[in-house]
C-alpha atoms as a PDB file:
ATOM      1  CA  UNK A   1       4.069  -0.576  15.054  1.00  0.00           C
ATOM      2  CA  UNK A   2       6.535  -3.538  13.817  1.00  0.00           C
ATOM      3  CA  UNK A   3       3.469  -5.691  13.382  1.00  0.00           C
ATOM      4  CA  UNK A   4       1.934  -2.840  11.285  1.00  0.00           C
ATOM      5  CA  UNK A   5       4.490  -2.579   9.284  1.00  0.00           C
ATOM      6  CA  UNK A   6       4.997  -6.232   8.523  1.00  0.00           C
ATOM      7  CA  UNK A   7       0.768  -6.222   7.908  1.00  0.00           C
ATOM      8  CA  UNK A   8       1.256  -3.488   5.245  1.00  0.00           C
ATOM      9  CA  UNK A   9       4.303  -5.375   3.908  1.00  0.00           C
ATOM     10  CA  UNK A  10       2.127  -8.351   3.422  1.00  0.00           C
ATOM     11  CA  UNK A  11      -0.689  -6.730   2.308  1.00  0.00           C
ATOM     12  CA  UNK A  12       0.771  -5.233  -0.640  1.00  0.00           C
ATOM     13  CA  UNK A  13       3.641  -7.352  -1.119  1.00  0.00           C
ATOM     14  CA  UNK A  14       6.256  -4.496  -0.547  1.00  0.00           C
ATOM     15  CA  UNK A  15       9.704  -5.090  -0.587  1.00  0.00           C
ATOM     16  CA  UNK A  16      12.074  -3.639   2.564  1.00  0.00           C
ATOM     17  CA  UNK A  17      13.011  -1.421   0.525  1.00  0.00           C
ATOM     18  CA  UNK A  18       9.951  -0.055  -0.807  1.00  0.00           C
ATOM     19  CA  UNK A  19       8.528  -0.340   3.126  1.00  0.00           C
ATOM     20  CA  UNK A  20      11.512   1.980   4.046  1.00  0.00           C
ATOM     21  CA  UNK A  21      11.232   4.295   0.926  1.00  0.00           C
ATOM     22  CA  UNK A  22       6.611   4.972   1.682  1.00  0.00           C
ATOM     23  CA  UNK A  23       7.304   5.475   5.234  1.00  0.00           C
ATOM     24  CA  UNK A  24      10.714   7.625   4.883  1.00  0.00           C
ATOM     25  CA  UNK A  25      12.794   5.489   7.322  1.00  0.00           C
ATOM     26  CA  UNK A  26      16.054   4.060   6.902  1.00  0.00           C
ATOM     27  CA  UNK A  27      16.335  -0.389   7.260  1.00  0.00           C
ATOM     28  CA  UNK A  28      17.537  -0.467  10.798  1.00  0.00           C
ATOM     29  CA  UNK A  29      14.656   1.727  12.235  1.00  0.00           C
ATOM     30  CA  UNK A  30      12.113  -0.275  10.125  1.00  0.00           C
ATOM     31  CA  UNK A  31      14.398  -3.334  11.946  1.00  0.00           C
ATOM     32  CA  UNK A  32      13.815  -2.159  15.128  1.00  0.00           C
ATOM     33  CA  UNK A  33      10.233  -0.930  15.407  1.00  0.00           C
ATOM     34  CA  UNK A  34      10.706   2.584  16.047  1.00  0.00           C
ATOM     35  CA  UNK A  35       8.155   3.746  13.755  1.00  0.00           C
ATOM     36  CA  UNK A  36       5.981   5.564  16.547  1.00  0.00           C
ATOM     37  CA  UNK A  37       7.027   8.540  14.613  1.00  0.00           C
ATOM     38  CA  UNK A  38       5.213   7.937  11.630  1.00  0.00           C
ATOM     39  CA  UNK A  39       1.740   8.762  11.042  1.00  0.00           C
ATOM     40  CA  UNK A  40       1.547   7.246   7.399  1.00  0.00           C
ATOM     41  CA  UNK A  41       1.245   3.438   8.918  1.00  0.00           C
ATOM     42  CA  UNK A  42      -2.221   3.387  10.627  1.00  0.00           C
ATOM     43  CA  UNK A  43      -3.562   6.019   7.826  1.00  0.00           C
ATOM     44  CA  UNK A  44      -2.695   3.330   5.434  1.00  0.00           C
ATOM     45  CA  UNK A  45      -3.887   0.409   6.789  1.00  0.00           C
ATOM     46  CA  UNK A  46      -6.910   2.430   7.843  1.00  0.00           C
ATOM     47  CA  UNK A  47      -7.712   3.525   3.607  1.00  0.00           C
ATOM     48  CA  UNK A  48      -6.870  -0.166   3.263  1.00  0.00           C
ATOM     49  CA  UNK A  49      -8.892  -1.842   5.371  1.00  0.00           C
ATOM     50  CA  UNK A  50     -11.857  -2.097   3.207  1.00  0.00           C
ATOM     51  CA  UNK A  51     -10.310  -3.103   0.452  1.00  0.00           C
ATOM     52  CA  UNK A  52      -8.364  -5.992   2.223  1.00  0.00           C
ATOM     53  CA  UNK A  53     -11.824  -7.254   3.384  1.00  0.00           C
ATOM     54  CA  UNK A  54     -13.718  -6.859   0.133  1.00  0.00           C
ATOM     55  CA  UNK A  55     -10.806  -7.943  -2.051  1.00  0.00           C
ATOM     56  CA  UNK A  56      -8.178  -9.641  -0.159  1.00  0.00           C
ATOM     57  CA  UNK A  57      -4.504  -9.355  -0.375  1.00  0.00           C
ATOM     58  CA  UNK A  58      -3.681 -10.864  -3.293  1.00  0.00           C
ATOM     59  CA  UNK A  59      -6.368  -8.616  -5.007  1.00  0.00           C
ATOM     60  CA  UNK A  60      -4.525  -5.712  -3.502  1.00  0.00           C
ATOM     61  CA  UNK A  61      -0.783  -6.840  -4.467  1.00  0.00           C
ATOM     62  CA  UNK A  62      -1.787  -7.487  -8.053  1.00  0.00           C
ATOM     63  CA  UNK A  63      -3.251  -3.733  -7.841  1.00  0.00           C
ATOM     64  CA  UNK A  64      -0.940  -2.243  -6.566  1.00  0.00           C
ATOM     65  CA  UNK A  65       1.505  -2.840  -9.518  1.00  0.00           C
ATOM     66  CA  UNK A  66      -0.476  -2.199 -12.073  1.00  0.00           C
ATOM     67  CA  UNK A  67      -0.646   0.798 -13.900  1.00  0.00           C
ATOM     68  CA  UNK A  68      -4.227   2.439 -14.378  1.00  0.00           C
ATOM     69  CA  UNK A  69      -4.997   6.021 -15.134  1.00  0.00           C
ATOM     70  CA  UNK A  70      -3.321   7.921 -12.835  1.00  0.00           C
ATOM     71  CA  UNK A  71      -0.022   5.197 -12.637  1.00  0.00           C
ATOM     72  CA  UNK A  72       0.855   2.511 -10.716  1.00  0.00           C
ATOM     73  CA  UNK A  73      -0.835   3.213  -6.776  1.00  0.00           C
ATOM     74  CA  UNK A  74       3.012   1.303  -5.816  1.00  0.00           C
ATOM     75  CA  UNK A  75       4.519   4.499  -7.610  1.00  0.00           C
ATOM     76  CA  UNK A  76       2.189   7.137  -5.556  1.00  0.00           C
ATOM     77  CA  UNK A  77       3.522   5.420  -2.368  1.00  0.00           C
ATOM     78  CA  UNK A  78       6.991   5.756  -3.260  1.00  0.00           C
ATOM     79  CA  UNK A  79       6.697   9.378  -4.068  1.00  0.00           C
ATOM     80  CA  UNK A  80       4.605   9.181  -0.790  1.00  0.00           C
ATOM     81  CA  UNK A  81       1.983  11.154  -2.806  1.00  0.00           C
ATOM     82  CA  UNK A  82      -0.811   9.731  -0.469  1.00  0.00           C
ATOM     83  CA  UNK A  83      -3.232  11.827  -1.858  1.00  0.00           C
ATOM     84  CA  UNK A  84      -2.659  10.433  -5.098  1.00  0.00           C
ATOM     85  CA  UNK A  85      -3.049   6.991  -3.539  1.00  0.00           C
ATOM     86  CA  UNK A  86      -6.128   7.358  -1.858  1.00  0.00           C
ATOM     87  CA  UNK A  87      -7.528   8.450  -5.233  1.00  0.00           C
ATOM     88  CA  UNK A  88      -6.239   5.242  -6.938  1.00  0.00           C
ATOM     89  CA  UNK A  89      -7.801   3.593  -4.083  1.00  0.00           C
ATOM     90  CA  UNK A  90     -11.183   5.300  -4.195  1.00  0.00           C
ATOM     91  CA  UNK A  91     -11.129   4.107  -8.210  1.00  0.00           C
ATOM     92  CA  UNK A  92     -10.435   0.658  -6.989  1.00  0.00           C
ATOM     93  CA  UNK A  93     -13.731   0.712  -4.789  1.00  0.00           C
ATOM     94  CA  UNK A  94     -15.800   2.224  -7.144  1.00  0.00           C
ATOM     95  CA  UNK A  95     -15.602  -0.455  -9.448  1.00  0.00           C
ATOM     96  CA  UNK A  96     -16.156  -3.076  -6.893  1.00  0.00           C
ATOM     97  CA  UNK A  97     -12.506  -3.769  -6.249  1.00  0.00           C
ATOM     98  CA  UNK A  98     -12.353  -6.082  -9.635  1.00  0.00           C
ATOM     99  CA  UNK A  99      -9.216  -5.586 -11.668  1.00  0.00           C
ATOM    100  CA  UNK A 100      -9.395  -5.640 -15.564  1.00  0.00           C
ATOM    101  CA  UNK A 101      -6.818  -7.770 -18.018  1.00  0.00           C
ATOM    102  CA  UNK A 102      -3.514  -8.870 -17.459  1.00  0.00           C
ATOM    103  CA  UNK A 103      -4.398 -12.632 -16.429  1.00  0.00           C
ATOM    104  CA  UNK A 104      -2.146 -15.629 -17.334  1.00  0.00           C
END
């Protein structure tokens, strides 16, 4: 689970803290690796696993920060409004996991 959560970290390009906030655990559990107890890790990286293939990471840390019509997917995880998530992340897919403006 430790490797999980350290692929999730990556993938998005989470903080600790935000890590600790989505799945509800303080730092020293997320430390340890005693996060058999949560059932949000492999549901994420399961919704995300098509979208890390078709778009890649850096794709998916640029998304996740960015505010489209329902907010910023980063927000939905904090409030770990999954739900809401897995909506922003359906949107994503639909238009073929391409990202509009905001380029330097």
């Amino acid at each position: 689970m430790a490797r999980d959560a350290a692929h999730l970290m990556e993938l998005l390009g989470l903080s600790e803290d935000e890590l600790c906030a989505l799945l509800a655990v303080d730092p020293l559990t997320l430390l340890s690796g005693q996060l058999d107890h949560r059932p949000e890790l492999p549901i994420l990286l399961d919704l995300l696993a098509e979208a890390e293939e078709r778009a890649g990471s850096p794709v998916l840390r640029r998304w996740v920060r960015a505010t489209g019509p329902a907010g910023r997917p980063l927000d939905a995880l904090l409030a770990r409004d999954f739900g809401r998530f897995e909506d922003q992340l359906g949107e994503l897919a639909q238009h073929g996991f391409v990202l509009r403006g905001g380029g330097a």
